[in-house]
Protein backbone atom coordinates (compact mmCIF):
# COMPACT_ATOMS: atom_id res chain seq x y z
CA UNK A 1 79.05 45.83 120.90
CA UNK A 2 82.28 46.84 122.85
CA UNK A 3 83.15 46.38 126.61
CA UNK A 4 85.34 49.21 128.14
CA UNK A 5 87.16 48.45 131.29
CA UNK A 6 88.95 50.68 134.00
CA UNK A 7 91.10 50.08 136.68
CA UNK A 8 93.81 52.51 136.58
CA UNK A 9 92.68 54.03 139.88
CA UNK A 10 90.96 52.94 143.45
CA UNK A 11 87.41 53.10 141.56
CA UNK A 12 87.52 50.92 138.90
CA UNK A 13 84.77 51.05 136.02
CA UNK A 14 83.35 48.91 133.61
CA UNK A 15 80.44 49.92 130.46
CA UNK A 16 78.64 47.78 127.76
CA UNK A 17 77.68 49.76 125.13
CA UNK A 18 78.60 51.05 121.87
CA UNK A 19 80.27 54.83 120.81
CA UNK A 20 77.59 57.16 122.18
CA UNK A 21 75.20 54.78 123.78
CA UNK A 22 76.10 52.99 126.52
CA UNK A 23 73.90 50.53 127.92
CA UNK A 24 74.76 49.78 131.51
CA UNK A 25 77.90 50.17 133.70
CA UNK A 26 79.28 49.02 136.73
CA UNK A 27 81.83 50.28 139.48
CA UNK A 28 84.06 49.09 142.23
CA UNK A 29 85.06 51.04 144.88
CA UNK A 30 88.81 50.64 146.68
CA UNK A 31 91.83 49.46 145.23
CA UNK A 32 91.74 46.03 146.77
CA UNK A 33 88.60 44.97 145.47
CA UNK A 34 89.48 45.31 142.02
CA UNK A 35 90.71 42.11 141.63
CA UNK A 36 88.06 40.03 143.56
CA UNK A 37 85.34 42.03 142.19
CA UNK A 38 86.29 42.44 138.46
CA UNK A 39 84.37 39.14 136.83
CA UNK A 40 81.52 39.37 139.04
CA UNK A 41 81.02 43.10 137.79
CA UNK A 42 81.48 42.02 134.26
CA UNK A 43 79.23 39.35 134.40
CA UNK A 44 76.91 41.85 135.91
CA UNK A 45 77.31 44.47 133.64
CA UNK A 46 76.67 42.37 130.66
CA UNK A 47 73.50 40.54 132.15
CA UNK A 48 72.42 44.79 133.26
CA UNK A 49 72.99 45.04 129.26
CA UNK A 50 71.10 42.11 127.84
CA UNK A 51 74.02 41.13 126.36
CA UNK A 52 75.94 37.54 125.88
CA UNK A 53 79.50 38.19 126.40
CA UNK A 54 79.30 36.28 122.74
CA UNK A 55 78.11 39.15 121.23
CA UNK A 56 80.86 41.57 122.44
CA UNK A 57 82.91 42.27 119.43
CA UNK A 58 85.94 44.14 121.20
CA UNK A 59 87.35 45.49 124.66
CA UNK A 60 89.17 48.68 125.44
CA UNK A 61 90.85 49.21 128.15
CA UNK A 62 92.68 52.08 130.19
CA UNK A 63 95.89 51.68 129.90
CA UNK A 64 97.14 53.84 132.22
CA UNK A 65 99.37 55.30 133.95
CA UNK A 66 98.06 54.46 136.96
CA UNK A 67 98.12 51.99 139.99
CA UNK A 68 100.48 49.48 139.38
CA UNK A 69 98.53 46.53 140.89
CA UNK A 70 94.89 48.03 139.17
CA UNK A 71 96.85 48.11 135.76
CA UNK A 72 97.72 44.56 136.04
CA UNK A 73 94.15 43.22 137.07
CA UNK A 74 92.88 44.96 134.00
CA UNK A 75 95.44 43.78 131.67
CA UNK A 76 95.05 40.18 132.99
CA UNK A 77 91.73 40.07 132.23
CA UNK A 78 91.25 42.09 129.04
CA UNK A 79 93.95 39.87 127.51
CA UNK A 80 91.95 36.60 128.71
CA UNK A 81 89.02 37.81 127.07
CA UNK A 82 90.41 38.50 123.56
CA UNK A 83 92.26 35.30 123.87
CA UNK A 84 89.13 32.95 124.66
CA UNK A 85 86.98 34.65 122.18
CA UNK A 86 89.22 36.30 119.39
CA UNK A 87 88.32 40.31 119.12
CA UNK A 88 90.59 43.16 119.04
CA UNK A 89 92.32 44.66 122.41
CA UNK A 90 92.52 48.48 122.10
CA UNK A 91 93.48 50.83 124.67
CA UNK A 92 93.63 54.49 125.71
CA UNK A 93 95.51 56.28 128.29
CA UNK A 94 93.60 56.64 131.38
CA UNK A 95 94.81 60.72 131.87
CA UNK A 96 93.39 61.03 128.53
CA UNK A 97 89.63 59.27 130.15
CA UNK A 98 89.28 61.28 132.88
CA UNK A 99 89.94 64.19 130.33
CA UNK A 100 86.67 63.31 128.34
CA UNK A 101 84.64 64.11 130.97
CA UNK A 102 85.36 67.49 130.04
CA UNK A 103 84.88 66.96 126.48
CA UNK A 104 82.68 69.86 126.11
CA UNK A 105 84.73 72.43 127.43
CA UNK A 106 86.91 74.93 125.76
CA UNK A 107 90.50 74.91 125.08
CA UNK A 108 93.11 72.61 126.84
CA UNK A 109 92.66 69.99 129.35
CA UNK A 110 95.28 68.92 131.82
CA UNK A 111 94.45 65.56 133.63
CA UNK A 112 97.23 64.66 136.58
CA UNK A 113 96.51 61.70 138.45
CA UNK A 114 98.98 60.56 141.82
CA UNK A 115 102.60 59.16 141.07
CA UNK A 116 103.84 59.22 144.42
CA UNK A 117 107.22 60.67 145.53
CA UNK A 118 105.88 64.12 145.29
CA UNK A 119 104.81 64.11 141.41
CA UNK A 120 102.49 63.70 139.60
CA UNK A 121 101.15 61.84 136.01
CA UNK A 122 100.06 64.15 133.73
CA UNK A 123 98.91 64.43 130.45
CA UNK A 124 97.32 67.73 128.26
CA UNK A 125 94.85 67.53 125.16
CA UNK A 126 92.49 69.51 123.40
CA UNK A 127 89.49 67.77 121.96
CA UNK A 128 87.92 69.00 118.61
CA UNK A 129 84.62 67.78 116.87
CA UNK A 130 85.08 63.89 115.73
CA UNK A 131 88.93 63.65 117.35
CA UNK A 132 91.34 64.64 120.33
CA UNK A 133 94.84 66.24 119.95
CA UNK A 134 97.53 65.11 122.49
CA UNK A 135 98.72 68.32 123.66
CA UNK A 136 100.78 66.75 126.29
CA UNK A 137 101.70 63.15 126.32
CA UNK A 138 101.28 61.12 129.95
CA UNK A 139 104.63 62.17 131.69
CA UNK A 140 105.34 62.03 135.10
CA UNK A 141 106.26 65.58 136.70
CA UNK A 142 106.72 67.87 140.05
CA UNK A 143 103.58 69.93 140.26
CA UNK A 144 105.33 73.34 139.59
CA UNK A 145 106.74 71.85 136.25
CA UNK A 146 103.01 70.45 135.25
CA UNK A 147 101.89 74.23 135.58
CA UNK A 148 105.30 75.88 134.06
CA UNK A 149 104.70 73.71 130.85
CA UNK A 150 100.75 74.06 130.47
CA UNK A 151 100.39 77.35 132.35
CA UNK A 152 96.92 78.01 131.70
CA UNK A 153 94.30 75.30 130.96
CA UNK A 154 90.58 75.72 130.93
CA UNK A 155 90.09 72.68 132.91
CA UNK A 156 92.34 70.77 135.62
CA UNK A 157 90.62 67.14 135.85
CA UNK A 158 91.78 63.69 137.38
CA UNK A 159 92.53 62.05 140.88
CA UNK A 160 94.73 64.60 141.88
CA UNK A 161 93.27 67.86 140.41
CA UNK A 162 93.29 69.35 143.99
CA UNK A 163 97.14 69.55 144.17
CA UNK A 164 97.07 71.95 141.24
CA UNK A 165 93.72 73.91 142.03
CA UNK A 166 90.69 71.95 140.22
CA UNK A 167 88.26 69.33 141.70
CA UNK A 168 88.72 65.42 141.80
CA UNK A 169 87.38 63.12 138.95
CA UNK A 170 88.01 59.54 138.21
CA UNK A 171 88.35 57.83 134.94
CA UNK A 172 84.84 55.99 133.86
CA UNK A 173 84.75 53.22 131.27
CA UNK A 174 81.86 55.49 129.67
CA UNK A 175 83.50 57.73 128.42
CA UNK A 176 86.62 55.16 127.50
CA UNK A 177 83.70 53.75 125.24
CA UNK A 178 82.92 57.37 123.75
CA UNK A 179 86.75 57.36 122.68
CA UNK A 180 86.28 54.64 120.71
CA UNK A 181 84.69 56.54 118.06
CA UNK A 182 86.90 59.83 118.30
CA UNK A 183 89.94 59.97 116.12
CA UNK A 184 93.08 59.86 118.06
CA UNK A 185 90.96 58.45 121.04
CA UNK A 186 92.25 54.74 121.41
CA UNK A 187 95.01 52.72 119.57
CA UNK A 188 94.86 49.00 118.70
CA UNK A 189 97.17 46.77 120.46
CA UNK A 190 99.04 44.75 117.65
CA UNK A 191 99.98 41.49 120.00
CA UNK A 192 98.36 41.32 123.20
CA UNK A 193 99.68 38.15 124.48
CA UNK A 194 103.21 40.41 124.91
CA UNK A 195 101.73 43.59 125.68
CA UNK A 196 101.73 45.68 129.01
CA UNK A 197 99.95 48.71 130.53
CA UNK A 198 101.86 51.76 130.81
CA UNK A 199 102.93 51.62 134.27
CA UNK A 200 104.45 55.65 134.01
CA UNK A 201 106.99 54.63 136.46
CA UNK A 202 108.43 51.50 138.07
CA UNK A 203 106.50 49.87 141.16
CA UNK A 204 107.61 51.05 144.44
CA UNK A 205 109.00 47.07 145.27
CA UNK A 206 110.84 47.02 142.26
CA UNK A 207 112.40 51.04 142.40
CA UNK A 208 113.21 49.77 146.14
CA UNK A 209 115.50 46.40 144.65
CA UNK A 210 117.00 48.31 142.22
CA UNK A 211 118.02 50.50 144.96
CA UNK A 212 119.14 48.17 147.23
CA UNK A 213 120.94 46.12 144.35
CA UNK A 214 122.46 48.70 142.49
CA UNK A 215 120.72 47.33 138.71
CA UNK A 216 117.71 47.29 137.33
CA UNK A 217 115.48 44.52 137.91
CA UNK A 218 115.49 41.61 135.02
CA UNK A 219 112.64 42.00 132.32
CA UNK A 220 110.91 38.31 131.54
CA UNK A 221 108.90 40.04 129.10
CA UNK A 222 111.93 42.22 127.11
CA UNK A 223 113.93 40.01 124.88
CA UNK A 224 117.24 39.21 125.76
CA UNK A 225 119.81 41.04 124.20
């Protein structure tokens, strides 16, 4: 039994389920209510399930890039669950979730999700029966560039499809659990006490300091040196 979690974007998701069968889910809607709301969900989600949170055997989690703030909810609590009951963290990007939505479709997919400052996050793959091939890896680009280096997908997907010509879609821990069984659809993080999301870019606060200060802002987490 796995339990996927989402919370790159304003709606976060969560599903209980296993590869191909999921057995309930849960959403929040708005940024600000992720953190609040995330642990009530879960709970709710599991109880939706019939399932003790004993019985989940592992958690994957979108990994972004994404909302800074959204990233760090869901990293705070994935890592608090594998470290109270001891299960594997593994992780996928979330460009590459709101691309298996579109699983079905032909040729390649191009998810782009907001990155402020006029760009964009986006990310290209093709999926292919039993695994997904990363055609382009989570960047962060100007629109025009996004089209100049995958000029003609089948299907634009994500938050901010519109800018480039398709229609909206959000990331949804469903189909984060579907990865799980697809080959090159979620990775295993090795140590997630010292692991992070992938951000995609710095937060606005700390691209403002370093700025201001002229130097990039002090790592706790990267070893000195």
């Amino acid at each position: 039994m796995w339990l996927a979690l989402d919370t790159a974007t304003d709606r976060a998701s969560l599903a209980v389920g296993r590869p191909g069968e999921i057995l309930a889910r849960e959403t929040i809607i708005g940024a600000r209510n992720h953190a609040g709301g995330l642990l009530a969900a879960l709970d709710a989600c599991l109880a939706r399930a019939g399932v003790a949170q004993e019985a989940v055997e592992g958690v994957v989690l979108a990994d972004g890039p994404g909302s800074f703030t959204g990233l760090r909810v869901g990293a705070a609590a994935a890592k608090a669950l594998v470290r109270v009951q001891p299960m594997p963290l593994w992780t996928a990007p979330s460009l590459l979730v709101c691309a298996a939505a579109a699983a079905a479709a032909e040729g390649v997919i191009l998810s782009v999700s907001n990155a402020l400052r006029g760009e964009l996050f986006a990310a290209a793959y093709h999926f292919r029966p039993g695994m997904v091939e990363s055609i382009l890896m989570p960047t962060v680009l100007a629109p025009q560039d996004i089209m100049a280096r995958i000029p003609a997908p089948s299907h634009i997907v994500g938050p901010a499809a519109p800018t480039l010509g398709g229609n909206p879609t959000w990331p949804d821990a469903g189909d984060l659990l579907w990865l799980v069984g697809l080959a090159g659809g979620v990775t295993r993080v090795a140590d997630p006490p010292r692991w992070e999301p992938e951000y995609g870019r710095p937060a606005e606060a700390q691209a403002q300091w370093e700025r201001t200060h002229g130097r990039p802002l002090s790592d706790p987490a990267r070893p000195a040196g």
